[in-house]
Every structure is written in structure tokens, then in C-alpha cells.
N, C-alpha and C. Protein backbone atom coordinates (compact mmCIF):
# COMPACT_ATOMS: atom_id res chain seq x y z
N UNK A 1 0.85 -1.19 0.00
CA UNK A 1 0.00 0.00 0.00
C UNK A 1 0.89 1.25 0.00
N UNK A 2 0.50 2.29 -1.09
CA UNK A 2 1.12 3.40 -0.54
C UNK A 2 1.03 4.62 0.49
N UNK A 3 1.47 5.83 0.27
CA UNK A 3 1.74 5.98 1.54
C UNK A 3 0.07 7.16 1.25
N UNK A 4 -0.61 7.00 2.38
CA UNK A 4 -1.71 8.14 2.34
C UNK A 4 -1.13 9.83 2.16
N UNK A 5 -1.52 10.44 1.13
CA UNK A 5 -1.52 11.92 0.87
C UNK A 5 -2.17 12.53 0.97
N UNK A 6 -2.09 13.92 1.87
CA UNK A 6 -2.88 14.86 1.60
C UNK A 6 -2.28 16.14 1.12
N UNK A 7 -3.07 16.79 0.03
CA UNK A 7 -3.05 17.90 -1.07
C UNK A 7 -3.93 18.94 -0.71
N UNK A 8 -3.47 20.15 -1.33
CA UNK A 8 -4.58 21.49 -1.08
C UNK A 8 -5.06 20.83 -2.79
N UNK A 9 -6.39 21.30 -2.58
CA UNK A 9 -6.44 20.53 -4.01
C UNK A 9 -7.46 22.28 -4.30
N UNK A 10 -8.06 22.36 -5.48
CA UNK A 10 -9.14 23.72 -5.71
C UNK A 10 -10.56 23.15 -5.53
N UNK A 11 -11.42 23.72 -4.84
CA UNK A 11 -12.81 23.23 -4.95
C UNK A 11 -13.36 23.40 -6.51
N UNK A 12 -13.28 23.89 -7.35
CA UNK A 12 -14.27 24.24 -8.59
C UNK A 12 -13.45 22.96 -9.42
N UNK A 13 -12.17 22.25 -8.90
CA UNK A 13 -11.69 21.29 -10.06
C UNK A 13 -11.38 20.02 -9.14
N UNK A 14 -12.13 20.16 -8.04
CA UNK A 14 -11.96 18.95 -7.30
C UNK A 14 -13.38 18.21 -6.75
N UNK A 15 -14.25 17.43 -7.79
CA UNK A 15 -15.48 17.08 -7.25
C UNK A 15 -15.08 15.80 -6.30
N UNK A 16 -14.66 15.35 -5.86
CA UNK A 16 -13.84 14.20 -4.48
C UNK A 16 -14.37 15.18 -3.93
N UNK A 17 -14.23 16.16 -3.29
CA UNK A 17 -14.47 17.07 -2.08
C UNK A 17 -16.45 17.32 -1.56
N UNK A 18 -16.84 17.47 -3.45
CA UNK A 18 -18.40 17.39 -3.04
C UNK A 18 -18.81 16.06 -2.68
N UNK A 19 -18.52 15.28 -3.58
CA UNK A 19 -18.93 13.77 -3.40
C UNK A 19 -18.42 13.10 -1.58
N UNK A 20 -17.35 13.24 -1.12
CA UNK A 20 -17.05 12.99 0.26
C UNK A 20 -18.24 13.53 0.80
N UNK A 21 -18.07 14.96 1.28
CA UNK A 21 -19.11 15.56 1.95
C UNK A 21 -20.99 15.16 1.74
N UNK A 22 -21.03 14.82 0.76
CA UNK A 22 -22.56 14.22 0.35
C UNK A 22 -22.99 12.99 0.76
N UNK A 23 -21.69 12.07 0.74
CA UNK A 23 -21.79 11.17 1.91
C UNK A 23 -21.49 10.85 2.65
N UNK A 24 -20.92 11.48 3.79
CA UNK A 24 -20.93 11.64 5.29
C UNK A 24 -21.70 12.52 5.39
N UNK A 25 -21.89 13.65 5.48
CA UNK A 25 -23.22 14.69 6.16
C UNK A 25 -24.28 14.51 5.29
N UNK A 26 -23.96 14.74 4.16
CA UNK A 26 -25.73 14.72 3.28
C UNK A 26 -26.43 13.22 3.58
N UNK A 27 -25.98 11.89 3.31
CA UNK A 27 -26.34 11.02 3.17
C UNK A 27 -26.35 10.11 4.75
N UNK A 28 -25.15 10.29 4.87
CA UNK A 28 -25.00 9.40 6.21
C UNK A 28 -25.34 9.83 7.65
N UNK A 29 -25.22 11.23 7.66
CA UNK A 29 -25.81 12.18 9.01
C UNK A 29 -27.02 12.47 8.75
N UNK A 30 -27.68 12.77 7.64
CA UNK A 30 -28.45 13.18 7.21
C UNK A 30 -28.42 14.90 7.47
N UNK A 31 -27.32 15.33 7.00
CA UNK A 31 -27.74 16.93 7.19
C UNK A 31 -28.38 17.50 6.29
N UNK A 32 -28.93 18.71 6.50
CA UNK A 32 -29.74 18.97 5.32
C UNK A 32 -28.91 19.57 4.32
N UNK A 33 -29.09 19.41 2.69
CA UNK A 33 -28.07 19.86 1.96
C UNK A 33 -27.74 21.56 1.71
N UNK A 34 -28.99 22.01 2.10
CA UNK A 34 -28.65 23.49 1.82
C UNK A 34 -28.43 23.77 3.54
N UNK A 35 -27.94 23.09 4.00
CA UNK A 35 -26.77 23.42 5.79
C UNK A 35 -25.67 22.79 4.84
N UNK A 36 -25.49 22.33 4.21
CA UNK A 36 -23.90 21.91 3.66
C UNK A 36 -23.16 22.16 2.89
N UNK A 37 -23.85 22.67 1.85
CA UNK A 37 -22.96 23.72 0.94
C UNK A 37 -22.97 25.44 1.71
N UNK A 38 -22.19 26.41 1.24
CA UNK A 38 -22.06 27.44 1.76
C UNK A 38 -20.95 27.87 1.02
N UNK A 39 -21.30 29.31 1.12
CA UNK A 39 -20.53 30.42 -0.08
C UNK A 39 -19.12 30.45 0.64
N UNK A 40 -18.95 29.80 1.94
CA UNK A 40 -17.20 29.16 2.54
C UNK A 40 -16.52 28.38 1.43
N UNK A 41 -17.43 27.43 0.55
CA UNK A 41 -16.69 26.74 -0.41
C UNK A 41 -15.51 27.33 -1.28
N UNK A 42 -16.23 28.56 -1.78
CA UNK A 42 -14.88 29.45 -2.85
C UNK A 42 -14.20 29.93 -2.52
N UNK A 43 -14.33 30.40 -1.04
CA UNK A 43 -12.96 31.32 -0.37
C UNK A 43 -11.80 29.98 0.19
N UNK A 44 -12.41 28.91 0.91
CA UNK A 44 -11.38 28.10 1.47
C UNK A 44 -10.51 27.56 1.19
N UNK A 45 -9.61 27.68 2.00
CA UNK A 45 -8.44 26.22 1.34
C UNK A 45 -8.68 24.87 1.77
N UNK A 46 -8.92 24.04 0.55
CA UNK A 46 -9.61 22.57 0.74
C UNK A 46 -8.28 21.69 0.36
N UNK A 47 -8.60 20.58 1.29
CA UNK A 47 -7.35 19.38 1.45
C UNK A 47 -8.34 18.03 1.43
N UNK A 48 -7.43 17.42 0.41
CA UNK A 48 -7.88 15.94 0.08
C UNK A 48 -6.68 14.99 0.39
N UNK A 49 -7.43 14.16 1.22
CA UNK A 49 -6.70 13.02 1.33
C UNK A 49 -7.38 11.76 1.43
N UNK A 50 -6.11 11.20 0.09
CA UNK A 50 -6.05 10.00 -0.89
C UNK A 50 -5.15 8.86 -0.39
N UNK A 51 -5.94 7.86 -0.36
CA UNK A 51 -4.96 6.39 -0.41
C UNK A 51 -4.93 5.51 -1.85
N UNK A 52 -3.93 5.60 -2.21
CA UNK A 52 -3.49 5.01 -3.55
C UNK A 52 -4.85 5.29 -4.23
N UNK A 53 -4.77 6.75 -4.46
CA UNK A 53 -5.08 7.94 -5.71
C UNK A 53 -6.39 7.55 -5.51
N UNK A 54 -7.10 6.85 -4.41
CA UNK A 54 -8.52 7.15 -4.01
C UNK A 54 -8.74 8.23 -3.17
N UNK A 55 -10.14 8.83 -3.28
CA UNK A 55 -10.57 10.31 -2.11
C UNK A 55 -10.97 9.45 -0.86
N UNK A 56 -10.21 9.85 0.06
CA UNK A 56 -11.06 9.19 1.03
C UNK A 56 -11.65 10.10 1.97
N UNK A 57 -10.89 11.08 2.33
CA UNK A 57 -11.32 12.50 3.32
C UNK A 57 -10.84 13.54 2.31
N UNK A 58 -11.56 14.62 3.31
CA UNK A 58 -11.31 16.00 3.00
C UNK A 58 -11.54 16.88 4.65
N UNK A 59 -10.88 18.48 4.28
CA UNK A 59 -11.29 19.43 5.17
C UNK A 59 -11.29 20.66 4.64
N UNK A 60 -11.29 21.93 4.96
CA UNK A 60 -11.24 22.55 4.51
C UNK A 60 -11.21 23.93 5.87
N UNK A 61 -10.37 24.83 5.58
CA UNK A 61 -9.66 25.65 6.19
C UNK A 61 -10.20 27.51 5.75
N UNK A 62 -10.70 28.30 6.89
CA UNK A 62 -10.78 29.66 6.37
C UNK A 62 -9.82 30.43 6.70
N UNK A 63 -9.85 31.34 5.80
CA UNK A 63 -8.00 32.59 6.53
C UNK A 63 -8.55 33.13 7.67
N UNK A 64 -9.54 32.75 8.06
CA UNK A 64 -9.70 33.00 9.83
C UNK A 64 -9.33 31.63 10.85
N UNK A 65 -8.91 30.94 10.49
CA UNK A 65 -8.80 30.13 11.30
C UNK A 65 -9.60 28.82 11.86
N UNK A 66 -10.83 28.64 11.16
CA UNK A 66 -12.25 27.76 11.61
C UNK A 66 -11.93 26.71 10.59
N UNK A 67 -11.40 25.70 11.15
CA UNK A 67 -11.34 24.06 9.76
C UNK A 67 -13.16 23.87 10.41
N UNK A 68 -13.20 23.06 8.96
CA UNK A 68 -14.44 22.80 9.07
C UNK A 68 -14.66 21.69 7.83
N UNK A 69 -16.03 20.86 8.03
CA UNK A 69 -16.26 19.96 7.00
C UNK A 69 -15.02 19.05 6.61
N UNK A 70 -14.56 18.68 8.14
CA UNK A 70 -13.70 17.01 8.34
C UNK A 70 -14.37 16.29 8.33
N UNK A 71 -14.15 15.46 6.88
CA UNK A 71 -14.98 14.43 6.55
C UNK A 71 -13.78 12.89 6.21
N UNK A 72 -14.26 11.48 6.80
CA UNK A 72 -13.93 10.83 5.94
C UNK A 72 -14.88 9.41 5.57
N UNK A 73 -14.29 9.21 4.56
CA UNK A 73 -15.72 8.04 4.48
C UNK A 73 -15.34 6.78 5.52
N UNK A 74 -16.52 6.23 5.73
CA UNK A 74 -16.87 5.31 6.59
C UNK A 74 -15.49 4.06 6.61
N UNK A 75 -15.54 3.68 5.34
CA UNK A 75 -13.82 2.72 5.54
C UNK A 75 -12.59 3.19 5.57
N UNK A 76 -12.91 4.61 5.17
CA UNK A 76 -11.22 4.97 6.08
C UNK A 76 -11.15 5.45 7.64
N UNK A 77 -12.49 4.96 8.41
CA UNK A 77 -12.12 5.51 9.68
C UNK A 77 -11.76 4.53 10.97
N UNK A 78 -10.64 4.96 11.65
CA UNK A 78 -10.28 3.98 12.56
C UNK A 78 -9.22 3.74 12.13
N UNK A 79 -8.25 4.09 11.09
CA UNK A 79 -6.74 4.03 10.60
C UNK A 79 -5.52 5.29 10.96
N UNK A 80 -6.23 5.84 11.23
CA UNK A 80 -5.04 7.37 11.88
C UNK A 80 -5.15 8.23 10.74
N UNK A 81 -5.80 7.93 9.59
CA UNK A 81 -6.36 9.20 8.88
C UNK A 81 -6.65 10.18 8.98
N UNK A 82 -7.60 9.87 10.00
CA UNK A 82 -8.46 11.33 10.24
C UNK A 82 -7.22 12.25 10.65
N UNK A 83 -7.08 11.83 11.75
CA UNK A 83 -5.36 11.97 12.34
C UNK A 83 -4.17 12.75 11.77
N UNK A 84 -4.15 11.79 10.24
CA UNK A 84 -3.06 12.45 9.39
C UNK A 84 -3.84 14.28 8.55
N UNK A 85 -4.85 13.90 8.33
CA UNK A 85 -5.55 15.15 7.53
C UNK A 85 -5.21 16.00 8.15
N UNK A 86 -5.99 15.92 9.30
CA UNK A 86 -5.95 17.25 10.86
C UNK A 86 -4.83 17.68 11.10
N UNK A 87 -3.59 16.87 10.92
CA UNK A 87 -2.11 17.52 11.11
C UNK A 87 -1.88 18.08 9.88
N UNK A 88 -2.46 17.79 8.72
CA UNK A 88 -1.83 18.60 7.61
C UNK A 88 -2.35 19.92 7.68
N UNK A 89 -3.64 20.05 7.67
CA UNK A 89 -4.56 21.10 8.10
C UNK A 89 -4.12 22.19 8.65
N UNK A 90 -3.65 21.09 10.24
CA UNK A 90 -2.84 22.35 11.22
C UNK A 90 -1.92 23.06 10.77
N UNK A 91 -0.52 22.13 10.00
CA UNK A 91 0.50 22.46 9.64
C UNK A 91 0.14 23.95 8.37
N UNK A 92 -0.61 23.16 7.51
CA UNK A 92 -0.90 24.45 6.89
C UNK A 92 -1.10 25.67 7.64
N UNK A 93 -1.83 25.80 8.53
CA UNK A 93 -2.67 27.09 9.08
C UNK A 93 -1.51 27.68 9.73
N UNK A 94 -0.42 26.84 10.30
CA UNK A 94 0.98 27.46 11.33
C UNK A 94 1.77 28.38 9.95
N UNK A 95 2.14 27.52 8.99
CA UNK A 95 2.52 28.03 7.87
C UNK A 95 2.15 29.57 7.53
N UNK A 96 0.43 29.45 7.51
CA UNK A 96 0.30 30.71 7.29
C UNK A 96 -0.05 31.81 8.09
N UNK A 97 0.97 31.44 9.01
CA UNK A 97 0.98 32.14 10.27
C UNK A 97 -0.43 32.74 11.13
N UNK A 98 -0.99 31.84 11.43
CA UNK A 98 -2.78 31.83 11.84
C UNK A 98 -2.13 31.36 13.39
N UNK A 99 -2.37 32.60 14.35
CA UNK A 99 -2.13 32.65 15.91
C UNK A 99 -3.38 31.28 16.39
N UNK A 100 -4.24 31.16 16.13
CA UNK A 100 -5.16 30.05 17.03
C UNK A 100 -5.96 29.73 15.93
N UNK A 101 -6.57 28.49 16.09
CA UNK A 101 -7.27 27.83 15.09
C UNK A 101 -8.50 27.23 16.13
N UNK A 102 -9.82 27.41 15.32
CA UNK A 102 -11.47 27.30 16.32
C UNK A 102 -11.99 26.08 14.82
N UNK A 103 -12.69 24.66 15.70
CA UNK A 103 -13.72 24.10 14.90
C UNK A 103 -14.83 24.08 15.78
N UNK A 104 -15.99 23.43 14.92
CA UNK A 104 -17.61 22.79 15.75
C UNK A 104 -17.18 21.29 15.38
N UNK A 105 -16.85 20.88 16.51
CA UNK A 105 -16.53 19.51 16.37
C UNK A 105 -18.32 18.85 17.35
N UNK A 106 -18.45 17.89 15.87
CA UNK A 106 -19.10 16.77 16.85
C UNK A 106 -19.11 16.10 18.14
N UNK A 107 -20.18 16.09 19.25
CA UNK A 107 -19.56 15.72 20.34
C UNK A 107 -18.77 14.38 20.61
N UNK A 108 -19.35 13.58 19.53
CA UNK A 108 -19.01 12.47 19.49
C UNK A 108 -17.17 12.49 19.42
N UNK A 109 -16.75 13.36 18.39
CA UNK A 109 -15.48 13.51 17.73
C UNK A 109 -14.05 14.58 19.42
N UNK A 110 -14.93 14.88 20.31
CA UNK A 110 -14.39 15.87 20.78
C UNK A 110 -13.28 14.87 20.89
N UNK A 111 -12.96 13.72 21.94
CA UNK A 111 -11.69 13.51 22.14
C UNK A 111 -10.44 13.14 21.16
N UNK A 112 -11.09 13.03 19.84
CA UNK A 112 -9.97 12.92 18.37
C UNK A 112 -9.39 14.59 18.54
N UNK A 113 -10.10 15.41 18.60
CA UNK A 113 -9.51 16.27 18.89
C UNK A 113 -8.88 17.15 19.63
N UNK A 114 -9.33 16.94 21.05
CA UNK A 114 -8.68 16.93 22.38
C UNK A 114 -7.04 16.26 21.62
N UNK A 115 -6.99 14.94 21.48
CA UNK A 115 -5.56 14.56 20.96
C UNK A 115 -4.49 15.42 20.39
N UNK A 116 -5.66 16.23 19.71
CA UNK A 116 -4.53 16.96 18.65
C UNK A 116 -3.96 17.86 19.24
N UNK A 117 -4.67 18.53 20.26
CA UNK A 117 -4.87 19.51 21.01
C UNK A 117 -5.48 20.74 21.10
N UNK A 118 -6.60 20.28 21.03
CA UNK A 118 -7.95 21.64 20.85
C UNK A 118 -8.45 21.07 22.03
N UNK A 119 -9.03 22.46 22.45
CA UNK A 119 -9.82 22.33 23.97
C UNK A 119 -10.83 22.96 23.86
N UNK A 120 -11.96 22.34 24.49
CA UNK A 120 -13.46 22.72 24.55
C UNK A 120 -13.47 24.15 24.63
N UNK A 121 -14.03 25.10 24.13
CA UNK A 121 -14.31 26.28 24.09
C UNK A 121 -15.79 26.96 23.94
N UNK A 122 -16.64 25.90 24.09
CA UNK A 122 -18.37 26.81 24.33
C UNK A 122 -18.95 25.43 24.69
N UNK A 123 -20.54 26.38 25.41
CA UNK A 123 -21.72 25.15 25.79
C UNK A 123 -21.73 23.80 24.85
N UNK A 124 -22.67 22.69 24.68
CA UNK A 124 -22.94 22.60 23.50
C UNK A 124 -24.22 22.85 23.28
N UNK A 125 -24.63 22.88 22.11
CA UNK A 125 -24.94 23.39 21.17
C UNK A 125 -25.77 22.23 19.84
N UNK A 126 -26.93 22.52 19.57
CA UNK A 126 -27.02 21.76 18.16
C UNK A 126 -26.62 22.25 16.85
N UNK A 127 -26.28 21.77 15.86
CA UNK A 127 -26.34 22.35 14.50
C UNK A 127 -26.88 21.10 13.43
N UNK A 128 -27.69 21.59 12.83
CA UNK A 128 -28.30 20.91 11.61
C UNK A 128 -28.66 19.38 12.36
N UNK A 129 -29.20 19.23 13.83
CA UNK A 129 -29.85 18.55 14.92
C UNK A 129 -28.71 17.88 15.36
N UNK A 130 -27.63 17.76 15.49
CA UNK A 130 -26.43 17.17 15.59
C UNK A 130 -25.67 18.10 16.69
N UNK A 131 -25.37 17.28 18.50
CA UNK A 131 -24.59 17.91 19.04
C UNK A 131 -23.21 18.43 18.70
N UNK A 132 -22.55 19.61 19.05
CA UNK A 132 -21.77 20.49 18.70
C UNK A 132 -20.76 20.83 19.79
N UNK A 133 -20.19 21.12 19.75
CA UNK A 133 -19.15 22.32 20.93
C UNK A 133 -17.83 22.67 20.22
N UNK A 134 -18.02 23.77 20.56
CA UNK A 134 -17.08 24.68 19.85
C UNK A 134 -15.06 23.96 21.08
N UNK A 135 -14.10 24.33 19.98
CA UNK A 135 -13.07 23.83 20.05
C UNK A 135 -11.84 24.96 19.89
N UNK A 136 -10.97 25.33 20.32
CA UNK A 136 -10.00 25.88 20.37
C UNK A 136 -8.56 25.67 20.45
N UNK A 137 -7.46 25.92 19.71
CA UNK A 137 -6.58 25.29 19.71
C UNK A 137 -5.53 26.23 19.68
N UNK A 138 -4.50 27.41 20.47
CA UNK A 138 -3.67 28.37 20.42
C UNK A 138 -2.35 27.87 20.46
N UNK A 139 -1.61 27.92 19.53
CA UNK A 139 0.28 27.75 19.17
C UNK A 139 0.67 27.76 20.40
N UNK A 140 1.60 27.07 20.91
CA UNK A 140 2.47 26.97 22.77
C UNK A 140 3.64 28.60 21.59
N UNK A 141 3.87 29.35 22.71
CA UNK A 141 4.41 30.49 22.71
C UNK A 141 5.88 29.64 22.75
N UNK A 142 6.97 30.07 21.67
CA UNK A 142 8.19 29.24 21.72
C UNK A 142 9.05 29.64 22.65
């Protein structure tokens, strides 16, 4: 097997990114589809990651700092994927010199990200009927 990649790839030439998201939230959460697309699509920087040149996840990143729409499909989860995306993600956002980085992580998802090191940062919360809580994650001062 080779080695899993993740790429900034463009949303308008990367349909992997709609198709992921349509089935995990549209199909499999059941979110509603007009909660899932959003005019965030054209401004963000979107990352795909592929195992031997299949889509398996995506995320996608604003120049404010909020990743959002970490998705991966159902058989890539439970391999350190998710794992690997989220560090590329991060790495990007340090890169572009982004002081703290905020998601709405699923409650289910909080301790994948606790790992990374984001810490609870609001009540929770529903969105699109799905518990929520906001997440925070600030650079250690060198």
C-alpha cells in the first residue's frame, strides 16, 4: 500500500471534495443539503486526502482560522487518517501564520480532537440537529 496523501487541491476542479461531503453529512448524518454547501466553499483552502489515488477525506480551512467539513468516508475511519488530515490542516494554518485555530466539532469527535490539542471552548450546542461544541486550539508560545 502506498503511503496516504494529503493535497490542497481547488474546490471548482476537485469534485472528491463534493462527493465525500454528500456522503458523510448529506447522506449518512443526514444533514440537510442546503446546511452543507455554503458560499465558505470558494474562499477556502480545501485538502484531500487520498490512499493510492482514491478520495477518502477531506477538510477545509478559512484565513480566519475555523477548519471545518472534516470528513472521511466510513472505511477509512479507525486508521489514523483522520489523524493524518488534521495535522496537515494544522501544519498548513501554522505556515500561514494563523495565531489560534477554532472548529464545531461533533460531540461524538471531541476527544480525536482533544488529541490533537484543541480544547473545549463553548456550551454545547445543536447544529443541523447534531450535538456540537465549539473547540479551540492556540500555538504553545516558543
Amino acid at each position: 500500500m502506498t503511503e496516504p496523501l494529503v493535497q490542497v487541491v481547488e474546490w471548482s476542479r476537485t469534485p472528491a471534495l463534493r462527493d465525500i461531503r454528500q456522503c458523510v453529512f448529506v447522506d449518512e448524518q443526514q444533514v440537510p443539503a442546503e446546511l452543507e454547501w455554503d458560499a465558505h466553499d470558494t474562499d477556502a483552502t480545501h485538502f484531500l486526502l487520498t490512499v493510492e489515488g482514491r478520495p477518502l477525506g477531506t477538510a477545509r480551512l478559512l484565513a480566519d482560522g475555523h477548519i471545518g467539513r472534516v470528513a472521511l468516508l466510513a472505511e477509512a475511519r479507525g486508521q489514523g487518517l483522520g489523524e493524518l488530515l488534521m495535522r496537515a490542516v494544522m501544519a498548513h494554518a501554522r505556515s500561514m501564520g494563523l495565531p489560534r485555530l477554532e472548529l464545531s466539532a461533533q460531540t461524538h469527535a471531541l476527544g480525536f480532537y482533544q488529541r490533537l490539542g484543541f480544547s473545549v471552548c463553548s456550551e454545547e450546542y445543536l447544529d443541523a440537529g447534531i450535538p456540537h461544541r465549539d473547540m479551540c486550539l492556540h500555538w504553545p508560545t516558543p
